[in-house]
PDB file of N, CA and C in Angstrom:
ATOM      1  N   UNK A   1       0.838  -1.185   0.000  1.00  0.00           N
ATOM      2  CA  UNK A   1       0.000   0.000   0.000  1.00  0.00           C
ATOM      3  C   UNK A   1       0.876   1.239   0.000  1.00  0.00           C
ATOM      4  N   UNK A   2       0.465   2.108  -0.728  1.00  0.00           N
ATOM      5  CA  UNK A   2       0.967   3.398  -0.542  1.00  0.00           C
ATOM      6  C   UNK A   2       1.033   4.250   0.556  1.00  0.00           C
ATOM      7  N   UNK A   3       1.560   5.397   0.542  1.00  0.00           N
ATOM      8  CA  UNK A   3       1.934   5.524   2.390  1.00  0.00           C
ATOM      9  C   UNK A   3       0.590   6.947   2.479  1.00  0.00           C
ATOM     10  N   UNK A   4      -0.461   6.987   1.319  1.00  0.00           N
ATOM     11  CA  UNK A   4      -1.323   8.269   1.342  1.00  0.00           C
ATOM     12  C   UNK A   4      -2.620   7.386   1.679  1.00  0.00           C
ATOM     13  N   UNK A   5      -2.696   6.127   1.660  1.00  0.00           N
ATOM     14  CA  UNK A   5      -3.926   5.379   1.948  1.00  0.00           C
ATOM     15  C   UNK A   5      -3.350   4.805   3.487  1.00  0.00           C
ATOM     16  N   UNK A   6      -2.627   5.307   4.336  1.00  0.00           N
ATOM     17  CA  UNK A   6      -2.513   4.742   5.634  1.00  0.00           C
ATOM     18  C   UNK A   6      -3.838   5.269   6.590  1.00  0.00           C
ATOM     19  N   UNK A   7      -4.164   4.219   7.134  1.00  0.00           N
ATOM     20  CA  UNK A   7      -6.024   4.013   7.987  1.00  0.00           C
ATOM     21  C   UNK A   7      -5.072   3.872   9.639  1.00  0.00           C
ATOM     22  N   UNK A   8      -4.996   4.454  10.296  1.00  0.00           N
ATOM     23  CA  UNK A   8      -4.705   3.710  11.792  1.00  0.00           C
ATOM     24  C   UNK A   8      -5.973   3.479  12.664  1.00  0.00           C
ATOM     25  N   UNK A   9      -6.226   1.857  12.960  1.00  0.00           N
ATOM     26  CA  UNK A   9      -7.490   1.396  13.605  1.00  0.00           C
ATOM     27  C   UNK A   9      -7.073   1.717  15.009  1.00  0.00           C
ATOM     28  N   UNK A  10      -7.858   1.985  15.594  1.00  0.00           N
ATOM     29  CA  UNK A  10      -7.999   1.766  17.157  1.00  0.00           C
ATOM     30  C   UNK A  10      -8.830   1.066  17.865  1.00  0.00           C
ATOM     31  N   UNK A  11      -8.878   0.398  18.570  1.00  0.00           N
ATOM     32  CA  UNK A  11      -9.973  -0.221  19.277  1.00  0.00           C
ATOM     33  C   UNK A  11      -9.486  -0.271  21.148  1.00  0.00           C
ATOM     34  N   UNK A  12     -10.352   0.463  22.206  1.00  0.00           N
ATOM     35  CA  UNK A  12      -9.706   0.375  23.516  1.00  0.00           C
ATOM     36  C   UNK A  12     -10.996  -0.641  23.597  1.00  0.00           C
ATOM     37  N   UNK A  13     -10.419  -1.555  24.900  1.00  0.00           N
ATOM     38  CA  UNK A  13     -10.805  -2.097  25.922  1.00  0.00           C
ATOM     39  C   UNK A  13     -11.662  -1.685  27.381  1.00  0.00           C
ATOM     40  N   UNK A  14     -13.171  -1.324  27.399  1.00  0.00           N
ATOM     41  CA  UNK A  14     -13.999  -0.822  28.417  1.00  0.00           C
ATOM     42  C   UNK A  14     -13.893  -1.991  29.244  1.00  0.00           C
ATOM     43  N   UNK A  15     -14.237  -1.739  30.200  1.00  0.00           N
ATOM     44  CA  UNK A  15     -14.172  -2.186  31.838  1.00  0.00           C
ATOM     45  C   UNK A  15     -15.157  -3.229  31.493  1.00  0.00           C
ATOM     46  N   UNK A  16     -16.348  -3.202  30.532  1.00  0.00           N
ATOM     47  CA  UNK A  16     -17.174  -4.271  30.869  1.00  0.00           C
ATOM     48  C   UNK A  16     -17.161  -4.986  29.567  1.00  0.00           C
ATOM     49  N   UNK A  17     -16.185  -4.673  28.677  1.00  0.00           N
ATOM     50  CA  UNK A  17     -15.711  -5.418  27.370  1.00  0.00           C
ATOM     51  C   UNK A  17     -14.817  -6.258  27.287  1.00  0.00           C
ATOM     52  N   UNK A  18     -15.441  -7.892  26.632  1.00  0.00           N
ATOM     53  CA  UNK A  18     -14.522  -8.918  27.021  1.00  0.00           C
ATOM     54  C   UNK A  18     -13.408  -9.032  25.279  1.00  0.00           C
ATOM     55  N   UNK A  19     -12.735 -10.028  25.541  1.00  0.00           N
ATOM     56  CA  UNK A  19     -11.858 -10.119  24.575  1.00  0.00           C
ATOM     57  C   UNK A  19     -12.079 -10.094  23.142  1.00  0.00           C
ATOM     58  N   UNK A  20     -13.144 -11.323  22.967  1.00  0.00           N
ATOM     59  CA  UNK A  20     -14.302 -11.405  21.722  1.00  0.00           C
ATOM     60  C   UNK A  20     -14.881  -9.877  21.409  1.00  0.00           C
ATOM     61  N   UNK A  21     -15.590  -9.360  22.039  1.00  0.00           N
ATOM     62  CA  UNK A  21     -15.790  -8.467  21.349  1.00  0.00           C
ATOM     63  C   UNK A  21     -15.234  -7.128  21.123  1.00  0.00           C
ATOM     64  N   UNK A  22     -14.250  -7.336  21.784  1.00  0.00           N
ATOM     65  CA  UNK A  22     -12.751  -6.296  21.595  1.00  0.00           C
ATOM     66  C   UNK A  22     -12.422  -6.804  19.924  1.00  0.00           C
ATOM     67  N   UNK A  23     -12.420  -7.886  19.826  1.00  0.00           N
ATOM     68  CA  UNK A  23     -12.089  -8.766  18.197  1.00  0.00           C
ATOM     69  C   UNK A  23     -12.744  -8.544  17.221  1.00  0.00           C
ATOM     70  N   UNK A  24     -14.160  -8.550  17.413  1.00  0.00           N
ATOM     71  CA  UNK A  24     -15.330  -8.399  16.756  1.00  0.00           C
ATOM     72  C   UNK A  24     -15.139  -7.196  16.128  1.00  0.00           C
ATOM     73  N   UNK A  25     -14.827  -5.735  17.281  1.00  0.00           N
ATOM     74  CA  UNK A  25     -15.038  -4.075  17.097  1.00  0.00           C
ATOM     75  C   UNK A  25     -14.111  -4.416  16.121  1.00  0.00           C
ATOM     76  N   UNK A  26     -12.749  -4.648  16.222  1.00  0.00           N
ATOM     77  CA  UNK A  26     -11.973  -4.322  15.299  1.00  0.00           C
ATOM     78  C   UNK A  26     -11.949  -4.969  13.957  1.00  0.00           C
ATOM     79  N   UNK A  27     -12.406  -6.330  13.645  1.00  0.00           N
ATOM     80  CA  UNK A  27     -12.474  -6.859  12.675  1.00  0.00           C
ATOM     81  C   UNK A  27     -13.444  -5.783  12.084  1.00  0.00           C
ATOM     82  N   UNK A  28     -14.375  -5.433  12.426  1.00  0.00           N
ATOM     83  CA  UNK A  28     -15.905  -4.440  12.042  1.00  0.00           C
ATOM     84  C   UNK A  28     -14.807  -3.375  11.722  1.00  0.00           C
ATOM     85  N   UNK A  29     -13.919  -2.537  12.034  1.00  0.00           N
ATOM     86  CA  UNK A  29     -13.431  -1.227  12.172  1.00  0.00           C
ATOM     87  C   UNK A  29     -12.532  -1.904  10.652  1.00  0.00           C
ATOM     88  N   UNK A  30     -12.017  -3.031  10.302  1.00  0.00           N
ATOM     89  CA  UNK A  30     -11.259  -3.021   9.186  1.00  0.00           C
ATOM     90  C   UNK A  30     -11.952  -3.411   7.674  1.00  0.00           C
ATOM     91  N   UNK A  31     -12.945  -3.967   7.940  1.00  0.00           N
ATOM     92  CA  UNK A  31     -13.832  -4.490   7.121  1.00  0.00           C
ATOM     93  C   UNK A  31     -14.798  -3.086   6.724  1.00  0.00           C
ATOM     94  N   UNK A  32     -14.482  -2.091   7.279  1.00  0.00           N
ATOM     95  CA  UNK A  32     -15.147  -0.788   7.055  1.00  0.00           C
ATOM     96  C   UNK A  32     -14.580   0.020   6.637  1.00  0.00           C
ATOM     97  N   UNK A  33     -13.483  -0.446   7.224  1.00  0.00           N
ATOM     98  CA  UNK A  33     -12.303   1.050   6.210  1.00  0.00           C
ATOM     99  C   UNK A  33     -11.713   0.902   5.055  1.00  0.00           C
ATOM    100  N   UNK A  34     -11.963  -0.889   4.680  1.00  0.00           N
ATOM    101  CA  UNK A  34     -11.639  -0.884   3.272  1.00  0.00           C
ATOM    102  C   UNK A  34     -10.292  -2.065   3.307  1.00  0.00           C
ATOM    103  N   UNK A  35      -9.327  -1.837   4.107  1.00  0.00           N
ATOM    104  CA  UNK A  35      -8.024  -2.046   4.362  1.00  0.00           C
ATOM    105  C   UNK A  35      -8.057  -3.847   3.467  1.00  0.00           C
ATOM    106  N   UNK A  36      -9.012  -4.815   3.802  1.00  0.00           N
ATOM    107  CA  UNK A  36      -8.490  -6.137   3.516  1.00  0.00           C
ATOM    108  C   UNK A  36      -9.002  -5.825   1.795  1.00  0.00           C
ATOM    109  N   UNK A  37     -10.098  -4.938   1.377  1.00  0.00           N
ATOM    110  CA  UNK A  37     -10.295  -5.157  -0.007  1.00  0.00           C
ATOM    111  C   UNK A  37      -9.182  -4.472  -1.000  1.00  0.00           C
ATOM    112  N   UNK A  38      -7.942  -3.686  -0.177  1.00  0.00           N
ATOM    113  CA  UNK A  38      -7.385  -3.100  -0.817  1.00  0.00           C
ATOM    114  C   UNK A  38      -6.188  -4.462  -0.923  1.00  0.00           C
ATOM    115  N   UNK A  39      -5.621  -4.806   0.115  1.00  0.00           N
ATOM    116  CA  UNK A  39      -4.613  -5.769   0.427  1.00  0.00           C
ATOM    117  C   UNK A  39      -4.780  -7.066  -0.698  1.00  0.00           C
ATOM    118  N   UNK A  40      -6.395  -7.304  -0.450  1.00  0.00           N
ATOM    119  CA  UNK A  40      -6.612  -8.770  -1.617  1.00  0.00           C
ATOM    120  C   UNK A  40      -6.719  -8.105  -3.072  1.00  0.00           C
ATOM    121  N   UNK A  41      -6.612  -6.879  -3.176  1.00  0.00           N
ATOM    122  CA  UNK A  41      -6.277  -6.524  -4.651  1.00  0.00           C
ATOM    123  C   UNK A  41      -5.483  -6.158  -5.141  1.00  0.00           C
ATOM    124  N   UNK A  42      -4.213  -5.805  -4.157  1.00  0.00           N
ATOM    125  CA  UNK A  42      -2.730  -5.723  -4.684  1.00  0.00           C
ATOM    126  C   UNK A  42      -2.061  -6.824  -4.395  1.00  0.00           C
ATOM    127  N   UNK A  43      -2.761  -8.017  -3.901  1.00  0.00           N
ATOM    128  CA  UNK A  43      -1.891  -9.615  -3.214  1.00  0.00           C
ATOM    129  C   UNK A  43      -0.933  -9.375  -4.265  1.00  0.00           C
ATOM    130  N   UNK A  44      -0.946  -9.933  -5.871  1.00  0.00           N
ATOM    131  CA  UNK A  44       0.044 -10.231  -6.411  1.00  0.00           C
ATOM    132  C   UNK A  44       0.493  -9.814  -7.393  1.00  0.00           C
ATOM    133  N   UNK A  45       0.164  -8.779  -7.147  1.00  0.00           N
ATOM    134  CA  UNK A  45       0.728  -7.266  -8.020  1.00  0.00           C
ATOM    135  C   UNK A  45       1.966  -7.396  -7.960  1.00  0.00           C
ATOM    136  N   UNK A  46       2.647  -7.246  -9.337  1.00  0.00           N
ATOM    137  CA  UNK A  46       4.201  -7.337  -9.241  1.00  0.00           C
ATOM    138  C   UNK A  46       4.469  -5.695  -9.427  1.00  0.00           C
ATOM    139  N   UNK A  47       5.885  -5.320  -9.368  1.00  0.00           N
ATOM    140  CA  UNK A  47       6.269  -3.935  -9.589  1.00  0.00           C
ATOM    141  C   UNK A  47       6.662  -3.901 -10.837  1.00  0.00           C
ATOM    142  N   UNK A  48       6.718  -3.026 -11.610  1.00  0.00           N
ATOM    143  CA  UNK A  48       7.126  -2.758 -12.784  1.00  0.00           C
ATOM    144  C   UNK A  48       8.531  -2.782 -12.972  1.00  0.00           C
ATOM    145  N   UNK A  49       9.666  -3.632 -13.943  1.00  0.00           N
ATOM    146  CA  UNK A  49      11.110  -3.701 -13.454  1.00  0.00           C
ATOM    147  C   UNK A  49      11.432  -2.204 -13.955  1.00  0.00           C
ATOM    148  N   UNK A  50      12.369  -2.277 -13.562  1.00  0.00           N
ATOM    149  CA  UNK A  50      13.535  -0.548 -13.890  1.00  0.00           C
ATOM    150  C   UNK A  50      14.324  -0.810 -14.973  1.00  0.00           C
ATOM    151  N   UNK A  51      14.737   0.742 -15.812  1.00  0.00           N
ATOM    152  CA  UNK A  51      15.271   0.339 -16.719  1.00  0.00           C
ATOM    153  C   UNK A  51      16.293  -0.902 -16.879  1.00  0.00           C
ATOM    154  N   UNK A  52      17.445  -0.907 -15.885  1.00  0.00           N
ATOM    155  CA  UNK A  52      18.304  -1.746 -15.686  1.00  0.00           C
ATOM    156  C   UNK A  52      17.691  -3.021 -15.469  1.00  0.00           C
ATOM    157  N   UNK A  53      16.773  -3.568 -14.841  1.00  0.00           N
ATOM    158  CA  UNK A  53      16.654  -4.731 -14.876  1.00  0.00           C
ATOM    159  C   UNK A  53      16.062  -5.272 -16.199  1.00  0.00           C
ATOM    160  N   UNK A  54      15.600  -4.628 -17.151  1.00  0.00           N
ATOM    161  CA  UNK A  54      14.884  -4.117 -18.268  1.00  0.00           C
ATOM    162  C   UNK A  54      15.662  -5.053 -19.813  1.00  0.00           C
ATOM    163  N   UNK A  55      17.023  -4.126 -19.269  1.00  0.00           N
ATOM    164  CA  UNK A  55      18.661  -3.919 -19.582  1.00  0.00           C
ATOM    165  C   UNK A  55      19.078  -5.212 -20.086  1.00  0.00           C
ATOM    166  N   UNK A  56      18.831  -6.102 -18.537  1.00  0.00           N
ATOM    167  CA  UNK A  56      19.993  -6.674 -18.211  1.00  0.00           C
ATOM    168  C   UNK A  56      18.823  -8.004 -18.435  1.00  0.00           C
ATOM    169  N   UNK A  57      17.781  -8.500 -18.161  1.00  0.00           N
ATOM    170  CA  UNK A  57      16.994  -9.216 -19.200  1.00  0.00           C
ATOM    171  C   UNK A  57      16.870  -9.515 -20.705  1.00  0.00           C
ATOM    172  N   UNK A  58      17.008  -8.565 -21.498  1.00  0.00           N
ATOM    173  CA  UNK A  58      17.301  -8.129 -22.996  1.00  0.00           C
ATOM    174  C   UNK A  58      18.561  -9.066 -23.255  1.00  0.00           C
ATOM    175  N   UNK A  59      19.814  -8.592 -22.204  1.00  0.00           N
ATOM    176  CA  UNK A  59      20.465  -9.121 -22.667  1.00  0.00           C
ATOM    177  C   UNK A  59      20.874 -10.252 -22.752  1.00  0.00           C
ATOM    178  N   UNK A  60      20.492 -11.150 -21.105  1.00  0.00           N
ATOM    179  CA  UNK A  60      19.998 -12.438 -21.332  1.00  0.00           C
ATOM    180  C   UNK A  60      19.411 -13.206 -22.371  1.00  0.00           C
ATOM    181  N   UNK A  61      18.695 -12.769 -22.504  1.00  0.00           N
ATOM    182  CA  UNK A  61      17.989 -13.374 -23.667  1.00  0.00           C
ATOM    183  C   UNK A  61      18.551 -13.458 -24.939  1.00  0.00           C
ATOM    184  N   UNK A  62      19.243 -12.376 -25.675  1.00  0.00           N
ATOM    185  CA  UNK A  62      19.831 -12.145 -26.529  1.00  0.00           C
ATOM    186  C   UNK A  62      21.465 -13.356 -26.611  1.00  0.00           C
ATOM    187  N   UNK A  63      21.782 -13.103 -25.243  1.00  0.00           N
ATOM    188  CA  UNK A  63      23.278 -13.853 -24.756  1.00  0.00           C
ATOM    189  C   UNK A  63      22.663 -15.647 -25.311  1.00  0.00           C
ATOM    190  N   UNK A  64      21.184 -16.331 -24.892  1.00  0.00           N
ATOM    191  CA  UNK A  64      20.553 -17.287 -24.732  1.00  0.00           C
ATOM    192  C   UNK A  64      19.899 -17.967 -26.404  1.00  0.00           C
ATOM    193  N   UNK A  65      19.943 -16.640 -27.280  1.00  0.00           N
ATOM    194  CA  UNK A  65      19.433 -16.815 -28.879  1.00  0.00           C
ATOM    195  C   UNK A  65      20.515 -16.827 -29.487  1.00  0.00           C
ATOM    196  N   UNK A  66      21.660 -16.118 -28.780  1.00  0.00           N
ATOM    197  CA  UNK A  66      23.464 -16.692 -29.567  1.00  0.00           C
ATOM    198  C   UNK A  66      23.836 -17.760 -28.791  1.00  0.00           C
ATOM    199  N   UNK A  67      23.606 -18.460 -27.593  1.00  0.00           N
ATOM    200  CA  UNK A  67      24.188 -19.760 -27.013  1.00  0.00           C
ATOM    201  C   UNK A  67      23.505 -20.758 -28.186  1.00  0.00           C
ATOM    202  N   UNK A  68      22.266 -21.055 -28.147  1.00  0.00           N
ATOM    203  CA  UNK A  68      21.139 -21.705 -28.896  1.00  0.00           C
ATOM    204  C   UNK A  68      21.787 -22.024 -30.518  1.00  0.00           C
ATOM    205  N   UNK A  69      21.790 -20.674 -31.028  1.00  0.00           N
ATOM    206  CA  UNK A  69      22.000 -21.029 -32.749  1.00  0.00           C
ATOM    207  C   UNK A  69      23.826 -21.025 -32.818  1.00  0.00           C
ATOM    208  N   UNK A  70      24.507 -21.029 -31.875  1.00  0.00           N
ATOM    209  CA  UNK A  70      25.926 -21.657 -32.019  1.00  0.00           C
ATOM    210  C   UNK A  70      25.849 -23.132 -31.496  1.00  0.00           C
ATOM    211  N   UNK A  71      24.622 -23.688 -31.072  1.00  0.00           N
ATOM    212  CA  UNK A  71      24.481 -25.145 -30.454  1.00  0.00           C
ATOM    213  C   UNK A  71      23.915 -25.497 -31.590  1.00  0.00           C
ATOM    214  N   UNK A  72      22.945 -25.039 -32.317  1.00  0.00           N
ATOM    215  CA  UNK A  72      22.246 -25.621 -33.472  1.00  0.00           C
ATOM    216  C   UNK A  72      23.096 -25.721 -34.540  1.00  0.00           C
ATOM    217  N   UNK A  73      23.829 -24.971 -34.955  1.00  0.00           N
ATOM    218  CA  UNK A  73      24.989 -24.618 -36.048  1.00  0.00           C
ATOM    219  C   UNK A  73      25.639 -26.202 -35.745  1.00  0.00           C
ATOM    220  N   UNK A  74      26.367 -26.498 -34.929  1.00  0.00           N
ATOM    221  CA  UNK A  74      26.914 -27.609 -34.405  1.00  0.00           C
ATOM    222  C   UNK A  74      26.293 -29.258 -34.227  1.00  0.00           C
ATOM    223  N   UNK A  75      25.101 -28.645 -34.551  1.00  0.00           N
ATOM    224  CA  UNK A  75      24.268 -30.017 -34.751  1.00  0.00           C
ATOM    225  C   UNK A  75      23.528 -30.581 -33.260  1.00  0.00           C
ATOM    226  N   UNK A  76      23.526 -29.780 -32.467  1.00  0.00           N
ATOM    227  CA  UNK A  76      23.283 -30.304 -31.118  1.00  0.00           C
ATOM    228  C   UNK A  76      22.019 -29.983 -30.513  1.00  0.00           C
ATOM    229  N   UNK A  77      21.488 -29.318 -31.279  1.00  0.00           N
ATOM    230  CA  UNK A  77      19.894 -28.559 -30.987  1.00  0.00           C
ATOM    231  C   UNK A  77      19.361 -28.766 -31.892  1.00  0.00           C
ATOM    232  N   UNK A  78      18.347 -29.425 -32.435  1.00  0.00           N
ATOM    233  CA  UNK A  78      17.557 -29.970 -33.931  1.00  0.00           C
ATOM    234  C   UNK A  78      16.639 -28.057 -34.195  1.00  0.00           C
ATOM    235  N   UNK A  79      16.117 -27.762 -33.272  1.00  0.00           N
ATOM    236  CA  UNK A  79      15.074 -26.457 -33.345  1.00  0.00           C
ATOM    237  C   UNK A  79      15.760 -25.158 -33.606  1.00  0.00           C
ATOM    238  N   UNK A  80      14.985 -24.234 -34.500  1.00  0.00           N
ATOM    239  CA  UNK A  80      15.599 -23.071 -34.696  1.00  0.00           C
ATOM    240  C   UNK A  80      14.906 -21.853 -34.128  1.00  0.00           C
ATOM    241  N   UNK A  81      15.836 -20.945 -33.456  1.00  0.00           N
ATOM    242  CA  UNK A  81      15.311 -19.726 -32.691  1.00  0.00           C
ATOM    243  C   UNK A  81      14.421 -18.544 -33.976  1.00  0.00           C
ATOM    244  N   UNK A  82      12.898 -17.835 -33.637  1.00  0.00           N
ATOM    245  CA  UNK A  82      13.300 -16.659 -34.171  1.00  0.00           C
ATOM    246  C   UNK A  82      13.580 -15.567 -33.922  1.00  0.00           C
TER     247      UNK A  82
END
């Protein structure tokens, strides 16, 4: 989460309030402010890479389409890259 959607819950403990529903208030206080529908919709949100990692993928790959067709050239890989 971003640091402009920060919610701080509170929930105190009254003299004649037992544990359960100390649990209850607050589950109610998060389920209201939004907080778990935001969390289960960024679960597996990846980040966008940076140029450099961008970079340095490209070139993998590139390093992986010249390993490949110097293995195929050689007879050792039947398949051809495009």
């Amino acid at each position: 989460m971003s640091n402009k959607n920060i919610v701080n819950i509170e929930v105190r403990k009254g003299q004649k309030d037992n544990n359960l529903g100390l649990l209850r208030r607050f589950s109610r206080q998060i389920k209201e402010s939004g907080i778990i529908r935001k969390v289960r919709k960024i679960r597996y949100q990846k980040r966008p890479k940076s140029k450099l990692g961008l970079k340095l993928s490209a070139l993998k790959k590139i390093a992986k389409k010249k390993e490949i067709e110097h293995l195929r050239k050689l007879g050792k890989v039947n398949y051809k890259i495009d």
